[in-house]
PDB file of N, CA and C in Angstrom:
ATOM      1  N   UNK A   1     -28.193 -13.115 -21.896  1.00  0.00           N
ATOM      2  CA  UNK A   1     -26.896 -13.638 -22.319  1.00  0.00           C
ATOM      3  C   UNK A   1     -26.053 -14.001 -21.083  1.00  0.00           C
ATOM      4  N   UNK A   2     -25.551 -14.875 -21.319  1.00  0.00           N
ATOM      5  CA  UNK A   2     -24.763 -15.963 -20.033  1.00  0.00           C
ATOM      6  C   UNK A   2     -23.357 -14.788 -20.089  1.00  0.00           C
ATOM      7  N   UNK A   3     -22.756 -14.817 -18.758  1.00  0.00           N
ATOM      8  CA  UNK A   3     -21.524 -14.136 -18.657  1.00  0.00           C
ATOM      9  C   UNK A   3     -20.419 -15.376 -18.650  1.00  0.00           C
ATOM     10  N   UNK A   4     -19.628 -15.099 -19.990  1.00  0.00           N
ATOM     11  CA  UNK A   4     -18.573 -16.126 -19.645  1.00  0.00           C
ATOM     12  C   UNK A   4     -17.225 -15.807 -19.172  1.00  0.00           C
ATOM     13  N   UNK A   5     -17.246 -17.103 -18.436  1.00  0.00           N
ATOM     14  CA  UNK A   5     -15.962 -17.097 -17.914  1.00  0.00           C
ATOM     15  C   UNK A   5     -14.563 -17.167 -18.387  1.00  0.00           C
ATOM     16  N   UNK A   6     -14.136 -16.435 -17.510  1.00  0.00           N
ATOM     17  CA  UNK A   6     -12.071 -15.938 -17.983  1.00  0.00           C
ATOM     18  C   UNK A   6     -11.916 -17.452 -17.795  1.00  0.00           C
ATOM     19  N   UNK A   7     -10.749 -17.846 -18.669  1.00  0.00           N
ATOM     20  CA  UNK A   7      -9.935 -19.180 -18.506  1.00  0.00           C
ATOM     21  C   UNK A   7      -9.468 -18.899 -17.866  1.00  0.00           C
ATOM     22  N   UNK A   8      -8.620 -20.198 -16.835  1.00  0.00           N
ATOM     23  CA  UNK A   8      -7.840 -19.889 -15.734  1.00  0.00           C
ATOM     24  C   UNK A   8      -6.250 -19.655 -16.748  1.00  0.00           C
ATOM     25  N   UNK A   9      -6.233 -20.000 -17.674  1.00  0.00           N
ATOM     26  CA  UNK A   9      -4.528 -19.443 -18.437  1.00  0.00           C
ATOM     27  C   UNK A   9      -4.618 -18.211 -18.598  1.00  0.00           C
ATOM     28  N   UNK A  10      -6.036 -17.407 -19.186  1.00  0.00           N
ATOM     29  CA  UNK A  10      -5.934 -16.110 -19.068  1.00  0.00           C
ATOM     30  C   UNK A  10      -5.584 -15.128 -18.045  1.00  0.00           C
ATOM     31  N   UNK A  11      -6.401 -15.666 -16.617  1.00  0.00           N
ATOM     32  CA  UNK A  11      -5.953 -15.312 -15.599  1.00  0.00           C
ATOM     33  C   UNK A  11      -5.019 -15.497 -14.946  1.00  0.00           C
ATOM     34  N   UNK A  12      -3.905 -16.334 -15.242  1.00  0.00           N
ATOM     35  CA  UNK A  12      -2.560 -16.262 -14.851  1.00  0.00           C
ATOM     36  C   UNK A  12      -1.733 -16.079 -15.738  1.00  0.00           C
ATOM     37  N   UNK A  13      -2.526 -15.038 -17.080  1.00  0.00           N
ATOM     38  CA  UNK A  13      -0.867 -14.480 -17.672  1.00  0.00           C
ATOM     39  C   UNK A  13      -1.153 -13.104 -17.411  1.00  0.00           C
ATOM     40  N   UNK A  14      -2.317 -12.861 -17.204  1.00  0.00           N
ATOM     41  CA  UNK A  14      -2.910 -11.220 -16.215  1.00  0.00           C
ATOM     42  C   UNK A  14      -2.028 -11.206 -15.095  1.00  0.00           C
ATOM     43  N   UNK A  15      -2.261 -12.367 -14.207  1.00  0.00           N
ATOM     44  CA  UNK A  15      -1.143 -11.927 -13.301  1.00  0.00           C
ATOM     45  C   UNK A  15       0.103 -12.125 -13.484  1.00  0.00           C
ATOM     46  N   UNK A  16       0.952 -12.549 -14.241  1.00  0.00           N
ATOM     47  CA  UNK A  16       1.894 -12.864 -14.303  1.00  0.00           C
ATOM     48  C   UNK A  16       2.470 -11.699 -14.904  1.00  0.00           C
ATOM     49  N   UNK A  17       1.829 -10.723 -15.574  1.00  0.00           N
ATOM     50  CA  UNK A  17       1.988  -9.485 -16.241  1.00  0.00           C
ATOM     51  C   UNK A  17       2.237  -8.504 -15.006  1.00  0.00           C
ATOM     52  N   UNK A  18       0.997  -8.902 -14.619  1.00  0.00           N
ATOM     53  CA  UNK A  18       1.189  -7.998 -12.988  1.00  0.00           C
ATOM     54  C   UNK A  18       2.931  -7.719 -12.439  1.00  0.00           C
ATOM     55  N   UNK A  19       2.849  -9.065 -11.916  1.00  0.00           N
ATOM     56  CA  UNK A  19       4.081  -9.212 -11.668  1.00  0.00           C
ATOM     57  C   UNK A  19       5.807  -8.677 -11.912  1.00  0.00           C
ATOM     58  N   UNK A  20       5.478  -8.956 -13.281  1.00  0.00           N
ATOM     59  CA  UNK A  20       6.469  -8.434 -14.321  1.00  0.00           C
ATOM     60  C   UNK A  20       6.729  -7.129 -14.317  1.00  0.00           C
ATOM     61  N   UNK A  21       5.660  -6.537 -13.936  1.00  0.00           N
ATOM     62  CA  UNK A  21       5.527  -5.364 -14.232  1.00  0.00           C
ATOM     63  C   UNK A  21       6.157  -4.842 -12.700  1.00  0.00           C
ATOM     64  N   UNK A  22       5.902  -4.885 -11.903  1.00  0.00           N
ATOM     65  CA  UNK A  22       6.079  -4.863 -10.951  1.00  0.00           C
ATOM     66  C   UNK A  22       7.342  -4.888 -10.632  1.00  0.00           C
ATOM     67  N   UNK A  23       8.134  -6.207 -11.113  1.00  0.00           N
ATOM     68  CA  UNK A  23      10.021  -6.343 -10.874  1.00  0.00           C
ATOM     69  C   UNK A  23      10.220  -5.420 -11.471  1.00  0.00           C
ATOM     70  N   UNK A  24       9.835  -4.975 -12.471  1.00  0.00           N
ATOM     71  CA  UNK A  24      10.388  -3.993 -12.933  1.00  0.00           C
ATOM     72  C   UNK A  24      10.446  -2.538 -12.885  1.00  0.00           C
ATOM     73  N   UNK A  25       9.667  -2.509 -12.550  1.00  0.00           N
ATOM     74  CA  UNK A  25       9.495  -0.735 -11.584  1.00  0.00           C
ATOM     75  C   UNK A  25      10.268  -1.127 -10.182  1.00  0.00           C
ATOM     76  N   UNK A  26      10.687  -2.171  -9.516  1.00  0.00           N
ATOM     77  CA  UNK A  26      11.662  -2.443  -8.645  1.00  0.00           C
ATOM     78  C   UNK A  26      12.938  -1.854  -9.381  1.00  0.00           C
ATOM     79  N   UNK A  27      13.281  -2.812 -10.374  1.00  0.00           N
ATOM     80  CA  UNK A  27      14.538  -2.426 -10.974  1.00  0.00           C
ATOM     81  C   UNK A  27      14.671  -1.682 -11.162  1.00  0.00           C
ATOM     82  N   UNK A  28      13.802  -1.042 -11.835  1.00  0.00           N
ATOM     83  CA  UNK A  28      14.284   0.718 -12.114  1.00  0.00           C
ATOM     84  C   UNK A  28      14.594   1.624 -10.959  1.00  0.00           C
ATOM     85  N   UNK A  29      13.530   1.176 -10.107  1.00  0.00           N
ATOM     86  CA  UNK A  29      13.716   2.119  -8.671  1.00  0.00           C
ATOM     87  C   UNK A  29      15.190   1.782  -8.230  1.00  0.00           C
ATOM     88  N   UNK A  30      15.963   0.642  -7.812  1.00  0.00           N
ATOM     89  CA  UNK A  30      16.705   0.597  -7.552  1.00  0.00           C
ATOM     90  C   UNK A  30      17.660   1.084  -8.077  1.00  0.00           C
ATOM     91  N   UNK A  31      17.868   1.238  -9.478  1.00  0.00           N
ATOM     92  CA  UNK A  31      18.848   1.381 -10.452  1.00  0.00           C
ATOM     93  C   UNK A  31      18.701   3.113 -10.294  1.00  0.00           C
ATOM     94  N   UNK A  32      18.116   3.645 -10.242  1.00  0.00           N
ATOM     95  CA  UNK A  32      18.234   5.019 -10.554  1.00  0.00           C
ATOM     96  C   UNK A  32      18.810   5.652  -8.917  1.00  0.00           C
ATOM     97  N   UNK A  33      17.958   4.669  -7.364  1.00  0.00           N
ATOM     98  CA  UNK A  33      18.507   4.801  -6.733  1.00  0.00           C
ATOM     99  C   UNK A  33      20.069   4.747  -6.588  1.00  0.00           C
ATOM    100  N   UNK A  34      20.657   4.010  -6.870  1.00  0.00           N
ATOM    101  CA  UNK A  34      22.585   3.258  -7.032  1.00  0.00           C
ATOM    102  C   UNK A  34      22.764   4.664  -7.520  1.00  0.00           C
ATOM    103  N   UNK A  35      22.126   4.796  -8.949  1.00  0.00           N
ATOM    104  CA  UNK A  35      22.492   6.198  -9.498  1.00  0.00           C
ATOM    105  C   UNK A  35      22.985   7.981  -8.977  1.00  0.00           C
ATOM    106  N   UNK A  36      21.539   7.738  -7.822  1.00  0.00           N
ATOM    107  CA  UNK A  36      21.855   9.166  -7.086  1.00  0.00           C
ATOM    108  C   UNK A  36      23.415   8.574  -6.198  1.00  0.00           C
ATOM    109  N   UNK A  37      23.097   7.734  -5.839  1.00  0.00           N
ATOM    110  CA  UNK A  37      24.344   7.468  -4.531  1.00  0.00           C
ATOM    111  C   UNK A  37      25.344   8.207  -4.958  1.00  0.00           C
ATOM    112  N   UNK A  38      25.488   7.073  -6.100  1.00  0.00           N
ATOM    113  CA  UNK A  38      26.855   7.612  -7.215  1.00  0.00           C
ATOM    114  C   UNK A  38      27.116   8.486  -7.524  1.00  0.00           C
ATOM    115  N   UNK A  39      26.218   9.736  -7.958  1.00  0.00           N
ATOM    116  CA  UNK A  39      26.173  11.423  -8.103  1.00  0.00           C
ATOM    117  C   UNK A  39      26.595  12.104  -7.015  1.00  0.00           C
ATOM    118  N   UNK A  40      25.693  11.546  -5.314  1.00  0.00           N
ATOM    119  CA  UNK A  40      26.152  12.201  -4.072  1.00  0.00           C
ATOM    120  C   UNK A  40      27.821  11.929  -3.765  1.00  0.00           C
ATOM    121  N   UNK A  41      27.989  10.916  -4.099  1.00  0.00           N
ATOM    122  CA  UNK A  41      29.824  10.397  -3.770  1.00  0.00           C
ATOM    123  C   UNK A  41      29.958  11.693  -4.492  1.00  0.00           C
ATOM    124  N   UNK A  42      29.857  11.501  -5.823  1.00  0.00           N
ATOM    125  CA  UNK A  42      31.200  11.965  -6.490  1.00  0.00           C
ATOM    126  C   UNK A  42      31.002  13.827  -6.438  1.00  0.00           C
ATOM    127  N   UNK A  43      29.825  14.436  -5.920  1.00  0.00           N
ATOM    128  CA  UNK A  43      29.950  15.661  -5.815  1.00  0.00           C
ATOM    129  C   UNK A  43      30.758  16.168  -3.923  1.00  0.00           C
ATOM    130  N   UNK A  44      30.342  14.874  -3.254  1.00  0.00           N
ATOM    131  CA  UNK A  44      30.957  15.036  -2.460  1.00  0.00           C
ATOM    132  C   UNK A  44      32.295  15.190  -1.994  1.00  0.00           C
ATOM    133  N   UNK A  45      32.911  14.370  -3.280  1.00  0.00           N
ATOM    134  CA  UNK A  45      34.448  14.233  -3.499  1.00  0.00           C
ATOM    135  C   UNK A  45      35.095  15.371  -4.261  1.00  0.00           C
ATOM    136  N   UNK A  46      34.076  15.935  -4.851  1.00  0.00           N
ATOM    137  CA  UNK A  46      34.683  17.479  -5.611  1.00  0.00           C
ATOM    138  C   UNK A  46      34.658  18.564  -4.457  1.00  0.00           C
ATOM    139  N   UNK A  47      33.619  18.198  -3.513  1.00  0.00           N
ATOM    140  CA  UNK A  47      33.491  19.531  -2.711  1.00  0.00           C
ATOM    141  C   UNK A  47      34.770  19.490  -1.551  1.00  0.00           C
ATOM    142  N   UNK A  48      35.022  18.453  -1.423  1.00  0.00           N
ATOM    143  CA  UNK A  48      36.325  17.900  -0.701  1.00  0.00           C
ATOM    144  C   UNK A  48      37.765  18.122  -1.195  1.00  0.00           C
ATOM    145  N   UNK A  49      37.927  17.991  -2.377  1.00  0.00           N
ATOM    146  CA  UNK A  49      38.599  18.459  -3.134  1.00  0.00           C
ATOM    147  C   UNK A  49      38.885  20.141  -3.424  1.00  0.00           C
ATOM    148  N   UNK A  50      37.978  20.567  -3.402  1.00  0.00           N
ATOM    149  CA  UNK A  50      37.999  22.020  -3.611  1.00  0.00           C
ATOM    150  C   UNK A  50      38.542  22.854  -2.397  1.00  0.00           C
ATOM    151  N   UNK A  51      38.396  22.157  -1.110  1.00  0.00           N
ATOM    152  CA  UNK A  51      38.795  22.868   0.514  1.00  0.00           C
ATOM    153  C   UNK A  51      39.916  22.910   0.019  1.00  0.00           C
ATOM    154  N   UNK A  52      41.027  24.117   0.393  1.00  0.00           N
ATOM    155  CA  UNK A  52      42.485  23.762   0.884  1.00  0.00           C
ATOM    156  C   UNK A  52      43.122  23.325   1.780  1.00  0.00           C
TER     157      UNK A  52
END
């Protein structure tokens, strides 16, 4: 039996999935990064707050 071949549309919505996938574990990384920042400020600003 002959091995057939991937279409080339198949193989560029494989990668294009890739891809996708990819920005998006960016985004998230980033987004959760912004997130801690935002947690470190604002505990930093309580602990600042709390000195007399």
């Amino acid at each position: 039996m002959a091995k057939r071949r991937k279409k080339a549309a198949a193989k560029k919505t494989t990668k294009k999935r890739k891809v996708t996938r990819a920005a998006t574990k960016r985004k998230k990384t980033a987004k959760k990064t912004s997130m801690m920042k935002r947690a470190r400020r604002r505990v930093k600003r309580a602990v600042t707050s709390m000195m007399p």
